[in-house]
N, C-alpha and C. Protein backbone atom coordinates (compact mmCIF):
# COMPACT_ATOMS: atom_id res chain seq x y z
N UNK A 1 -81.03 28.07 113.78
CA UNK A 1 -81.54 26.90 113.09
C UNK A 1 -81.26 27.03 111.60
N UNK A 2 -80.64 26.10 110.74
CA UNK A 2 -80.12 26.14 109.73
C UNK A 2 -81.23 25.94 108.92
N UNK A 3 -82.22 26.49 107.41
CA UNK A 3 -83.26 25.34 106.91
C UNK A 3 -82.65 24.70 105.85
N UNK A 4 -81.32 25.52 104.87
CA UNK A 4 -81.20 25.33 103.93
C UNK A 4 -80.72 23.73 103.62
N UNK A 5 -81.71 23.27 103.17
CA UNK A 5 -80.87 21.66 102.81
C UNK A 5 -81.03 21.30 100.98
N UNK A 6 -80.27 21.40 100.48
CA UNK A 6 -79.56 20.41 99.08
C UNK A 6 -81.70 19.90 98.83
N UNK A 7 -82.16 20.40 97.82
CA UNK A 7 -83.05 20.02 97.12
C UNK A 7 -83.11 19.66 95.69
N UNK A 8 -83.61 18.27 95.61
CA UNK A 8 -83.88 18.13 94.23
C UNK A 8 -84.93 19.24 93.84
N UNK A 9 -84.92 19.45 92.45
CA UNK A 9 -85.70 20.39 91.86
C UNK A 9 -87.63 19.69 91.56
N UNK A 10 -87.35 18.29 91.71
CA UNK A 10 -88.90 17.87 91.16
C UNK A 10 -89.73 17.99 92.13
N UNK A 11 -91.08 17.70 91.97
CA UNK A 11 -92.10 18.40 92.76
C UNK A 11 -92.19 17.45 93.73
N UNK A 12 -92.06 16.53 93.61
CA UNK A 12 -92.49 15.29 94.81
C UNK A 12 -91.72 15.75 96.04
N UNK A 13 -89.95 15.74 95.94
CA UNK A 13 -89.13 15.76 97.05
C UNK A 13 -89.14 17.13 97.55
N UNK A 14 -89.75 18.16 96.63
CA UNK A 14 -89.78 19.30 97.31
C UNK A 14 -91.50 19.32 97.93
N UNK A 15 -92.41 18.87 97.81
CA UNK A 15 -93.17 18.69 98.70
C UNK A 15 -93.48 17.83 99.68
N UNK A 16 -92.38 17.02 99.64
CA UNK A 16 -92.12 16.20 100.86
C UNK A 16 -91.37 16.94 102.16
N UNK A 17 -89.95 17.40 101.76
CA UNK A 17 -89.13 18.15 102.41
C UNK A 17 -90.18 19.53 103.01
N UNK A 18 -91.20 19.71 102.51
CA UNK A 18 -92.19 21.34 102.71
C UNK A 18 -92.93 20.97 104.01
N UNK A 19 -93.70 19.44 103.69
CA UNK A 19 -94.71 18.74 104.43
C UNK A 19 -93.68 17.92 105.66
N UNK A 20 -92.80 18.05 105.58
CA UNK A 20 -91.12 17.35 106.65
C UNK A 20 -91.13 18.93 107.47
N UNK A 21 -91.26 19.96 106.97
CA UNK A 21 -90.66 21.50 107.14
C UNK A 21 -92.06 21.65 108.53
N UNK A 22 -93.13 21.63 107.79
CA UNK A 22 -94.43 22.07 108.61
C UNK A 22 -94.86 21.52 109.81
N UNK A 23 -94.40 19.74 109.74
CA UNK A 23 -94.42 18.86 110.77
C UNK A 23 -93.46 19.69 112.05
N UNK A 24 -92.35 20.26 111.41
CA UNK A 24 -91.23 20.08 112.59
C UNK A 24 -91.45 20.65 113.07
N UNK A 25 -92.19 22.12 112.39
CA UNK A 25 -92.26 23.89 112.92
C UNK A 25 -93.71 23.71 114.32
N UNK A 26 -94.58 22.60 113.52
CA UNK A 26 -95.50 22.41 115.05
C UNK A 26 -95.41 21.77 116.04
N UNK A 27 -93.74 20.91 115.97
CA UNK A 27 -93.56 19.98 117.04
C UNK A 27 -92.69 21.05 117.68
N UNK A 28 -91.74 22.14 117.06
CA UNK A 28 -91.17 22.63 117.66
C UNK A 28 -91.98 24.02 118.50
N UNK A 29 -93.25 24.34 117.97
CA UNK A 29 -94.43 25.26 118.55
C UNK A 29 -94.65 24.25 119.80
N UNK A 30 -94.65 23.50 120.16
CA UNK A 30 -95.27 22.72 121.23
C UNK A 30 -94.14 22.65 122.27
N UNK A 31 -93.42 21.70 121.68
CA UNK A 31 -91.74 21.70 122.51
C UNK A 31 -91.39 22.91 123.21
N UNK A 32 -91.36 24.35 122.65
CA UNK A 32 -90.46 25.37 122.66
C UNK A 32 -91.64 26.49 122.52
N UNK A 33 -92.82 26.79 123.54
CA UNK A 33 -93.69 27.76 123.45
C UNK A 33 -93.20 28.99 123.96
N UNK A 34 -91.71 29.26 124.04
CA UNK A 34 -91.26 30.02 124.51
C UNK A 34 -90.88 31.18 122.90
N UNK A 35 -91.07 30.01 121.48
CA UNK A 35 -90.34 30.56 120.73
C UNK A 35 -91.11 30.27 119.64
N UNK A 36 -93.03 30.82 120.33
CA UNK A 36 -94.10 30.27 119.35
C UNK A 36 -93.78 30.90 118.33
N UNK A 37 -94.06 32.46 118.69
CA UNK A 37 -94.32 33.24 117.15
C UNK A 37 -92.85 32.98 116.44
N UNK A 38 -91.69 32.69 116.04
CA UNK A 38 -91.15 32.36 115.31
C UNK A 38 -91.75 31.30 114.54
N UNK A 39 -91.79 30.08 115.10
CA UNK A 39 -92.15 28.78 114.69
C UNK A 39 -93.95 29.09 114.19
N UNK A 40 -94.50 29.97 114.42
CA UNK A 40 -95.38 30.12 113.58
C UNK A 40 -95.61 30.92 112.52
N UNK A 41 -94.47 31.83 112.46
CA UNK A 41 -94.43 32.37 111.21
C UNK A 41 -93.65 31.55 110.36
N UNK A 42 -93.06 31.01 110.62
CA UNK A 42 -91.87 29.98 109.84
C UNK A 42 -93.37 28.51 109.29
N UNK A 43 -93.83 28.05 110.05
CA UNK A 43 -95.02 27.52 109.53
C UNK A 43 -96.26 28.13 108.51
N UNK A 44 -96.71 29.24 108.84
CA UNK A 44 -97.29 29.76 107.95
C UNK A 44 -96.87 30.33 106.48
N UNK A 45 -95.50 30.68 106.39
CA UNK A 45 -94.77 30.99 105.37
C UNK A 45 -94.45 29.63 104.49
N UNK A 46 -94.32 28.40 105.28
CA UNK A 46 -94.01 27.31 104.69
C UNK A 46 -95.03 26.22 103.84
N UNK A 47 -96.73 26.91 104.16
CA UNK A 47 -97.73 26.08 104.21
C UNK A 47 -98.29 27.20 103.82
N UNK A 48 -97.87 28.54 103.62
CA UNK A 48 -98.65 29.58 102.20
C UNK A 48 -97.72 28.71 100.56
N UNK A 49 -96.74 28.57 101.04
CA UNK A 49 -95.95 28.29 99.42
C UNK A 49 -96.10 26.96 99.15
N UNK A 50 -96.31 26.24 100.09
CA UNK A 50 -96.82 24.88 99.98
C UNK A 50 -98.30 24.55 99.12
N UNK A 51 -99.08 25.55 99.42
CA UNK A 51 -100.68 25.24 99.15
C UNK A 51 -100.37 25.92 97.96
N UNK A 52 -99.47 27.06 97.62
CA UNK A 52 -99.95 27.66 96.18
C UNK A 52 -99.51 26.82 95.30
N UNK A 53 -98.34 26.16 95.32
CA UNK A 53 -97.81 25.18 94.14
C UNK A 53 -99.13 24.49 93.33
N UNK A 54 -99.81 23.73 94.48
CA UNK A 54 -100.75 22.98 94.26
C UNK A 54 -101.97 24.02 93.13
N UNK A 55 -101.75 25.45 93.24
CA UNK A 55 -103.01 26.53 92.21
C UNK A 55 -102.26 27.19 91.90
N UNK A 56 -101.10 26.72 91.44
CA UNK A 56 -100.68 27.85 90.44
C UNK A 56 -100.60 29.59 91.32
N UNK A 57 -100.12 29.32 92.44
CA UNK A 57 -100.33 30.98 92.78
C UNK A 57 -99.02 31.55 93.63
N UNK A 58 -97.89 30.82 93.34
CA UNK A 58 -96.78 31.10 94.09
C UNK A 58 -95.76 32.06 94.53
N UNK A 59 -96.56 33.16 92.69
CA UNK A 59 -95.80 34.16 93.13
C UNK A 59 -97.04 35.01 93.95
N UNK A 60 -97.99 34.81 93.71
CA UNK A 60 -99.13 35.72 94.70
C UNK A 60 -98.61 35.00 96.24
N UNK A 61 -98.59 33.79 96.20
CA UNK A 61 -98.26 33.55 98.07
C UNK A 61 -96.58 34.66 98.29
N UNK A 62 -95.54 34.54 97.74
CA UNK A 62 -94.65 35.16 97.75
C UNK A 62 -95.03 36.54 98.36
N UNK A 63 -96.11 37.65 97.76
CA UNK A 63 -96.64 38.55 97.99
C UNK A 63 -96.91 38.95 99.31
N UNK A 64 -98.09 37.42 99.35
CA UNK A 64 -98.45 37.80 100.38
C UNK A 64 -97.15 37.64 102.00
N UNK A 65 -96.76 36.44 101.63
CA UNK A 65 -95.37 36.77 102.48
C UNK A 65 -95.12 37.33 103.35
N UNK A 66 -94.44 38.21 101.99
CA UNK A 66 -93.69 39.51 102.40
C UNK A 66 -94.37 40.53 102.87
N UNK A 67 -95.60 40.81 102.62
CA UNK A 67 -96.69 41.81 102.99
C UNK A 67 -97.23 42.03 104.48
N UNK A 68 -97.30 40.17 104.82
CA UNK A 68 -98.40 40.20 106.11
C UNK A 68 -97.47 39.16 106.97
N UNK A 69 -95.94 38.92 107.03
CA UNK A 69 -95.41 38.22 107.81
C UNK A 69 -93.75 39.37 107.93
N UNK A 70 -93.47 40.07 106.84
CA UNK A 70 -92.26 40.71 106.95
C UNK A 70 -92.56 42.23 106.51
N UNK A 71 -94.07 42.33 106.92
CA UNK A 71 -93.97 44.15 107.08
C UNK A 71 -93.62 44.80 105.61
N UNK A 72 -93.88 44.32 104.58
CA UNK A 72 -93.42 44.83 103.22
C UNK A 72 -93.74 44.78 101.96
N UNK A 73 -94.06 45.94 101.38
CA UNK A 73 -95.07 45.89 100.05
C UNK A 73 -94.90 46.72 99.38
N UNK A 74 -93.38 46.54 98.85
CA UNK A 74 -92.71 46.92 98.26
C UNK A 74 -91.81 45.75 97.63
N UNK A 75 -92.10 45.60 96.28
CA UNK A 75 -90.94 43.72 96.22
C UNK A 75 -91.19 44.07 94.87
N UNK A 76 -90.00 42.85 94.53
CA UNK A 76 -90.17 42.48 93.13
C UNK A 76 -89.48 41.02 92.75
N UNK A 77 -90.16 39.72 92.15
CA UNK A 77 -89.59 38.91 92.12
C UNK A 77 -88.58 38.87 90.37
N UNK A 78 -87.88 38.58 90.54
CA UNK A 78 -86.87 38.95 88.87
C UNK A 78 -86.20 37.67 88.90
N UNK A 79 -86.23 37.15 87.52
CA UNK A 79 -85.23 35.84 87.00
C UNK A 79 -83.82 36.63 86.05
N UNK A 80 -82.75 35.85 86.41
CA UNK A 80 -81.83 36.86 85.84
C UNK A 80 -80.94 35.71 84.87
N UNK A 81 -81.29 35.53 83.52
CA UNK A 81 -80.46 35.06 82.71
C UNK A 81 -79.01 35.09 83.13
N UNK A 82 -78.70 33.67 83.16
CA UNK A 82 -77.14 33.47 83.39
C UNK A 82 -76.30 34.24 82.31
N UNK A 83 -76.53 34.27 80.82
CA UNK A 83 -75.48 34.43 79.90
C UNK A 83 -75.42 35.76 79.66
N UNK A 84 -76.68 36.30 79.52
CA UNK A 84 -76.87 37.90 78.89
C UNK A 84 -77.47 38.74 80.08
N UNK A 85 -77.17 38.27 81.22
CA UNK A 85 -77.51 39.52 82.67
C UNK A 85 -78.84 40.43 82.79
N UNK A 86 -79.45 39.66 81.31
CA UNK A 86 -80.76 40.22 81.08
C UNK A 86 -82.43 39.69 82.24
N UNK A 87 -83.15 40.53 82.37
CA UNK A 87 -83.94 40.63 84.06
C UNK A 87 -84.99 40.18 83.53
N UNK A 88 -85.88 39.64 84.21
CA UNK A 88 -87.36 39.19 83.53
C UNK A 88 -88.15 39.56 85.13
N UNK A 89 -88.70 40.54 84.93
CA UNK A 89 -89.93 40.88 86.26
C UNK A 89 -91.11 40.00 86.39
N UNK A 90 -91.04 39.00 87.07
CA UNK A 90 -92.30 38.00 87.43
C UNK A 90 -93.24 38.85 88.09
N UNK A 91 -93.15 39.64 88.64
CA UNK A 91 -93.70 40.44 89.68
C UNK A 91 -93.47 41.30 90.48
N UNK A 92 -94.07 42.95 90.29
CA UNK A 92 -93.89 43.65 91.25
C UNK A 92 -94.57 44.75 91.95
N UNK A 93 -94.44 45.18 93.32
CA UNK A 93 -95.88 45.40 94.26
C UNK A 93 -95.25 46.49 94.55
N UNK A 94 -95.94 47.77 94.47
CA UNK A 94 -95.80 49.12 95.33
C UNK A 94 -94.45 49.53 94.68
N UNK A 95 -93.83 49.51 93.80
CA UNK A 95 -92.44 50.27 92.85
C UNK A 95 -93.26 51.14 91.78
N UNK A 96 -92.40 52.25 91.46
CA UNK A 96 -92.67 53.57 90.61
C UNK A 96 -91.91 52.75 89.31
N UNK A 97 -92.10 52.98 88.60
CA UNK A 97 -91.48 52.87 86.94
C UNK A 97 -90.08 53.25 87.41
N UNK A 98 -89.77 54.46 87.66
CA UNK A 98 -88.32 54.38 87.49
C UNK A 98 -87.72 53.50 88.73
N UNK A 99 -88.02 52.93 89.85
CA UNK A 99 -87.47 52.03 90.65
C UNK A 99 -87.15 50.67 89.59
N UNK A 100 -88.11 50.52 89.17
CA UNK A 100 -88.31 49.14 88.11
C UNK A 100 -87.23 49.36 86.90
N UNK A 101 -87.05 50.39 86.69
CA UNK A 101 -85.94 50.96 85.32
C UNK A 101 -84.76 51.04 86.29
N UNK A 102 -83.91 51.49 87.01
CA UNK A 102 -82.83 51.15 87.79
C UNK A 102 -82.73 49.81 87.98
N UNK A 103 -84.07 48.96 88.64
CA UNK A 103 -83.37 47.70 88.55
C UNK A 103 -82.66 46.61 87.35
N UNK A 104 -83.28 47.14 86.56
CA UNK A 104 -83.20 46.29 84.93
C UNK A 104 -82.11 46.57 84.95
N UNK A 105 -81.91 48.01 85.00
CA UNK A 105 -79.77 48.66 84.93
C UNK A 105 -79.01 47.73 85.68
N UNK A 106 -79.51 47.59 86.92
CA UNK A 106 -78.54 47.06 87.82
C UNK A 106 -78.51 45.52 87.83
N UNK A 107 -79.04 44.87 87.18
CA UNK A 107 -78.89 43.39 87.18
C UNK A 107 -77.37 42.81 87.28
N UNK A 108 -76.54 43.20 86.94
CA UNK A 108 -75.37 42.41 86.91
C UNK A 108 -74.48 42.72 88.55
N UNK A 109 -74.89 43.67 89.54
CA UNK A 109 -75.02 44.14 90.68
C UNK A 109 -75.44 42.81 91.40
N UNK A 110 -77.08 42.80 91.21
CA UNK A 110 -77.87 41.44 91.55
C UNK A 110 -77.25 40.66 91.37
N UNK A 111 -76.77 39.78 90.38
CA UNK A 111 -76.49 38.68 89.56
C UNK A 111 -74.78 38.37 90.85
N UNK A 112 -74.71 39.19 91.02
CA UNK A 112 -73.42 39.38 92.02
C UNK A 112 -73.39 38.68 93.08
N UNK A 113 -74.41 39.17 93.45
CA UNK A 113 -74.47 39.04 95.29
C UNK A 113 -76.02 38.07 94.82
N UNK A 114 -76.45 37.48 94.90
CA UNK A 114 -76.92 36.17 94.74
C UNK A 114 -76.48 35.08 95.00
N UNK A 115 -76.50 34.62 95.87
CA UNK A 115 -75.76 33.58 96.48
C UNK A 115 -76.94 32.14 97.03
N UNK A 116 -76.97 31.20 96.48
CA UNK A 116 -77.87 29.72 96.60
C UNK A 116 -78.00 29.97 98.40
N UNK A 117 -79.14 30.17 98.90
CA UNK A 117 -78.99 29.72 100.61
C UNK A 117 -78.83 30.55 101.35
N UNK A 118 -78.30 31.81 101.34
CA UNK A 118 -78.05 33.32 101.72
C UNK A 118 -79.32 34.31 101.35
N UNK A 119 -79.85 34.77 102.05
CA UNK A 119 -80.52 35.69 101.86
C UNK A 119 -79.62 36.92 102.10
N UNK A 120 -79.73 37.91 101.39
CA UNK A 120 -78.85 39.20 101.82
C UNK A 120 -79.78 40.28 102.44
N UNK A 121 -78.85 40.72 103.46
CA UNK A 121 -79.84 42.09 104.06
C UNK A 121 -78.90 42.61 104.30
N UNK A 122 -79.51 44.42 103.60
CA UNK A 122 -79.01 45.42 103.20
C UNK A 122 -78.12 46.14 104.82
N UNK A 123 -78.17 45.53 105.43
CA UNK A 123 -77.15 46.35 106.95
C UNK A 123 -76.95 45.33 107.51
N UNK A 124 -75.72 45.00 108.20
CA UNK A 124 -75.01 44.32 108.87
C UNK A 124 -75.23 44.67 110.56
N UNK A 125 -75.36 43.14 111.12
CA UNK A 125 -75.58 43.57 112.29
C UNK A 125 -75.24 44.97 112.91
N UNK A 126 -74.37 45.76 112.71
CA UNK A 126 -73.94 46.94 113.55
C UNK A 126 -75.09 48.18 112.58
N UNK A 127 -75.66 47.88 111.99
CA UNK A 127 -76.62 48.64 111.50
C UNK A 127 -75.77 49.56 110.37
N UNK A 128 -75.03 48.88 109.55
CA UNK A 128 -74.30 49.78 108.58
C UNK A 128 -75.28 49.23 107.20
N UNK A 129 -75.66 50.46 106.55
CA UNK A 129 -76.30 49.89 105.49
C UNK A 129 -74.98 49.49 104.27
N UNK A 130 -75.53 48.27 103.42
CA UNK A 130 -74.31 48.13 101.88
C UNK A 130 -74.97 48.91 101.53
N UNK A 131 -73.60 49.49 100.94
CA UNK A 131 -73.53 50.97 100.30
C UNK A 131 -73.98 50.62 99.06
N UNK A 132 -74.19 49.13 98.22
CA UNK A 132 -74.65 49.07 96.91
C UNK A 132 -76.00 49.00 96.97
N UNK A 133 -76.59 48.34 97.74
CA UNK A 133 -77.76 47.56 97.10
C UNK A 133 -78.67 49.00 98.09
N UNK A 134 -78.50 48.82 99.68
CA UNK A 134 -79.06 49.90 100.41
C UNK A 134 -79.27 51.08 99.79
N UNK A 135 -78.63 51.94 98.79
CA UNK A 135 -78.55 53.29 97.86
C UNK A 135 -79.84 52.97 97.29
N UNK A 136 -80.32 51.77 96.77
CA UNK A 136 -81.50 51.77 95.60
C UNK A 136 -82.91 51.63 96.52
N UNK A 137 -82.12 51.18 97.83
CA UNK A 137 -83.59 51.44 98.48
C UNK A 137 -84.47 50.13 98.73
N UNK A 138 -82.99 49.14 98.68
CA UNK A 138 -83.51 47.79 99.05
C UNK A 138 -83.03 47.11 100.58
N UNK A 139 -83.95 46.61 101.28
CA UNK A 139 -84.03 46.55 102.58
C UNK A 139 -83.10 44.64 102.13
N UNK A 140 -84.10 44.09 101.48
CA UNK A 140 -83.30 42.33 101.43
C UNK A 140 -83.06 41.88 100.19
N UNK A 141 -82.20 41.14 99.59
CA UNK A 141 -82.57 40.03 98.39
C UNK A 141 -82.54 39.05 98.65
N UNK A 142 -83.61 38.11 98.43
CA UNK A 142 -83.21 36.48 98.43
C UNK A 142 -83.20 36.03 97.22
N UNK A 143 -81.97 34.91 97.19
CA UNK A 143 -81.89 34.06 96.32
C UNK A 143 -83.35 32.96 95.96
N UNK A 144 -83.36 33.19 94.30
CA UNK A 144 -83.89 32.47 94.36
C UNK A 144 -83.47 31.34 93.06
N UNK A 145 -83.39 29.87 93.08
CA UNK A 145 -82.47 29.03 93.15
C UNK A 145 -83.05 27.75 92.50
N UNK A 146 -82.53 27.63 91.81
CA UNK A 146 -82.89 25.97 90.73
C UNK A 146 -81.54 24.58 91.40
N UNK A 147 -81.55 24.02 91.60
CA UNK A 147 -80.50 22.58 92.52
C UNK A 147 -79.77 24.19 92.91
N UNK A 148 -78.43 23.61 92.26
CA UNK A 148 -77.40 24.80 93.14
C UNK A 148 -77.15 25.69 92.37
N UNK A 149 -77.87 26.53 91.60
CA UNK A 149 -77.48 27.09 90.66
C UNK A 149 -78.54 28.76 91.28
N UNK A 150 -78.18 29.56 91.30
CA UNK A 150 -79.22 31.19 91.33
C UNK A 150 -79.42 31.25 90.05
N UNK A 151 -80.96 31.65 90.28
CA UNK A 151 -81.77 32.31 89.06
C UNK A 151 -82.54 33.60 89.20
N UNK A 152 -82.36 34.24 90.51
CA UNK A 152 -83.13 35.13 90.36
C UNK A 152 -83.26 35.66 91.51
N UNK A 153 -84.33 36.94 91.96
CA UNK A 153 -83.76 37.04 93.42
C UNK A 153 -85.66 37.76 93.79
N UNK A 154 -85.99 37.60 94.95
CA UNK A 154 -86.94 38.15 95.56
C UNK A 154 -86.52 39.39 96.23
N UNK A 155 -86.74 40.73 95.99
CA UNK A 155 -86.15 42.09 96.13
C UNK A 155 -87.20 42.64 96.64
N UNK A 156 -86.72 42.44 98.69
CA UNK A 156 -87.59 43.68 99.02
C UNK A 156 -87.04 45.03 99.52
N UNK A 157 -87.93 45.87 99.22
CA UNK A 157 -87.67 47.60 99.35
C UNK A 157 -88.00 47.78 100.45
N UNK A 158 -88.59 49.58 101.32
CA UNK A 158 -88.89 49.68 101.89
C UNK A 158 -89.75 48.80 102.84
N UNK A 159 -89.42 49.03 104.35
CA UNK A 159 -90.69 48.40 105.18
C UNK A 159 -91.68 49.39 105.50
N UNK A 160 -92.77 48.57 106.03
CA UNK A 160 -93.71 49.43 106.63
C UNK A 160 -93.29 50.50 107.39
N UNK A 161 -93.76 51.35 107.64
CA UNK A 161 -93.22 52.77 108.45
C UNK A 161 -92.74 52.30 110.05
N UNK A 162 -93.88 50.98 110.47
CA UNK A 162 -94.03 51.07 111.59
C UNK A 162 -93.14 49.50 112.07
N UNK A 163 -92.04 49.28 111.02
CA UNK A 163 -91.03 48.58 110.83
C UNK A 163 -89.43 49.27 110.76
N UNK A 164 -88.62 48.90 111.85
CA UNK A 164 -87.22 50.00 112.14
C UNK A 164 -86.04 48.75 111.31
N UNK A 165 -86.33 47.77 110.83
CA UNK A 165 -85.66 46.47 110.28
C UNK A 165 -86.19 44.98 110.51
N UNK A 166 -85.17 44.29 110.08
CA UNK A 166 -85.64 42.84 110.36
C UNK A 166 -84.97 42.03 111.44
N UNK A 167 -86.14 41.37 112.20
CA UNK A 167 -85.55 41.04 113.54
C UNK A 167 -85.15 39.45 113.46
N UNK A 168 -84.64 39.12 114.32
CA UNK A 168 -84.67 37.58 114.30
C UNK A 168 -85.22 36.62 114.01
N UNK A 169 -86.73 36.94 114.30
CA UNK A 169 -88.16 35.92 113.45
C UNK A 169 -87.76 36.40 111.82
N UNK A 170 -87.81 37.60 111.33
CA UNK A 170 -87.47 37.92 110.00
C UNK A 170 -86.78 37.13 109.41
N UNK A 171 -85.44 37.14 109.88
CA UNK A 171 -83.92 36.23 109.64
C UNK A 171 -84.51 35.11 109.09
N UNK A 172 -85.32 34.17 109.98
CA UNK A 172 -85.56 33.12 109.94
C UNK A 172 -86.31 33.17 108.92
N UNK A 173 -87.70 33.90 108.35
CA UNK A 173 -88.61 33.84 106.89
C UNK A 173 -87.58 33.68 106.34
N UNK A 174 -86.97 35.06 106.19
CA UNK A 174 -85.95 35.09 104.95
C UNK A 174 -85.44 33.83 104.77
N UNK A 175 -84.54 33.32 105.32
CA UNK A 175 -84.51 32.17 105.18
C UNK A 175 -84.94 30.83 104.84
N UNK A 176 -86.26 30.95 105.05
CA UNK A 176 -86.85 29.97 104.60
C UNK A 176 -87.67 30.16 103.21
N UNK A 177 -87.30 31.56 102.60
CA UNK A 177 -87.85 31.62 101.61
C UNK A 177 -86.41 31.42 100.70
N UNK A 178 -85.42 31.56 100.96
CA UNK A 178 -84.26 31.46 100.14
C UNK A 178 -84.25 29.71 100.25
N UNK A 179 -84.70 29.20 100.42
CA UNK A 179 -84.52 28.03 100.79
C UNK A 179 -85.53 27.25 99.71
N UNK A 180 -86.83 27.53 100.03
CA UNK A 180 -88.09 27.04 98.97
C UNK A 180 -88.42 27.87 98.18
N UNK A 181 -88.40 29.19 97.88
CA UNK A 181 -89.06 29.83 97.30
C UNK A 181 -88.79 29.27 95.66
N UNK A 182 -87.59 29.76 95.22
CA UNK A 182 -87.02 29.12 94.11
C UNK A 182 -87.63 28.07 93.43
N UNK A 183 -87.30 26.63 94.14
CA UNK A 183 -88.03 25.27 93.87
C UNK A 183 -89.06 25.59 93.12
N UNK A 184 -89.94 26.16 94.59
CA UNK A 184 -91.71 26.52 94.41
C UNK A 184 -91.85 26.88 93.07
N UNK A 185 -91.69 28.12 92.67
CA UNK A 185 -91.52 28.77 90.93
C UNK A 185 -91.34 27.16 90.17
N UNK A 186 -90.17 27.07 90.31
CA UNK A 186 -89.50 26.41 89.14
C UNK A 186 -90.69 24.78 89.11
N UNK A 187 -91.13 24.58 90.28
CA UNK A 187 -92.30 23.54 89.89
C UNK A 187 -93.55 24.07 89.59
N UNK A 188 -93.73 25.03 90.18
CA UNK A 188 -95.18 25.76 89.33
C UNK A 188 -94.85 25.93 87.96
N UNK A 189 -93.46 26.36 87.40
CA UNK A 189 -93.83 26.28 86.24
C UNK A 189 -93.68 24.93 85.09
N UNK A 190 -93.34 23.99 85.32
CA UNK A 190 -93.43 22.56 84.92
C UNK A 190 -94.69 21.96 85.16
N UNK A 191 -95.48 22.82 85.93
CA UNK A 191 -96.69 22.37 86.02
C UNK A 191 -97.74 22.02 85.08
């Protein structure tokens, strides 16, 4: 299932398209109870970032996310200046100082592989980790995205212990956070 669709950046059409997103995920929970828990994590992820816009708390829903739907608490959300490759840390959960000092280094790495609509994860189906990003000890990045343009990326690290990778329901968050997450920010902060 594809989510990524062409968003205006203002708050209306992206909480229309969110409240369009939540409708479908419970018609498709009903339709397709074969393929609840996807469609309910894909709902709950969509209607945590939905409700925070509205309080200002988007990068805390982000958090929580990643914490209590993708096994991970270890992240960091970063905006990455187009001109000067320079990093701005919005937020970050369970990293040591020097994890946080490598990443600042490595921004132009990031700034790379950022791609509008792509979430990246660090091993390829055959379970080969990228040898770039995998070395620092990052499991995903998602884009995160103003119209068509990357600004920044949601960087998660390690999973829970009692997490061996990301499975198919995963795929699908990820996805749907490369998709809204971005927006979300960029209207919380015009707020």
């Amino acid at each position: 299932m594809s989510l990524n669709k062409g968003l205006q950046s203002g708050t209306r059409p992206l909480t229309d398209a969110m409240e369009e997103g939540s409708t479908e995920f419970r018609r498709l929970a009903i339709q397709f109870p074969s393929n609840l828990s996807v469609w309910t994590k894909l709902y709950a992820a969509n209607q945590t970032m939905l409700l925070a816009m509205g309080h200002q708390r988007v990068i805390s829903a982000l958090v929580e996310i990643c914490s209590n739907l993708l096994g991970c608490e270890e992240l960091t959300i970063l905006e990455i200046d187009h001109t000067t490759g320079k990093v701005q840390f919005l937020a970050s959960e369970g990293l040591s100082s020097q994890q946080i000092d490598t990443i600042a280094q490595t921004a132009r790495q990031f700034k790379s592989r950022i791609d509008p609509g792509s979430p990246h994860i660090t091993s390829d189906e055959d379970g080969k980790p990228d040898s770039g990003l995998g070395q620092l000890g990052i499991s995903a990045m998602v884009p995160l995205w103003k119209d068509a343009e990357s600004s920044g990326a949601l960087v998660l690290f390690q999973l829970l212990p009692q997490r061996s990778g990301f499975d198919a329901e995963d795929r699908e968050v990820l996805q749907l956070l490369s998709t809204y997450a971005g927006p979300c920010l960029r209207s919380q902060n015009r707020g």
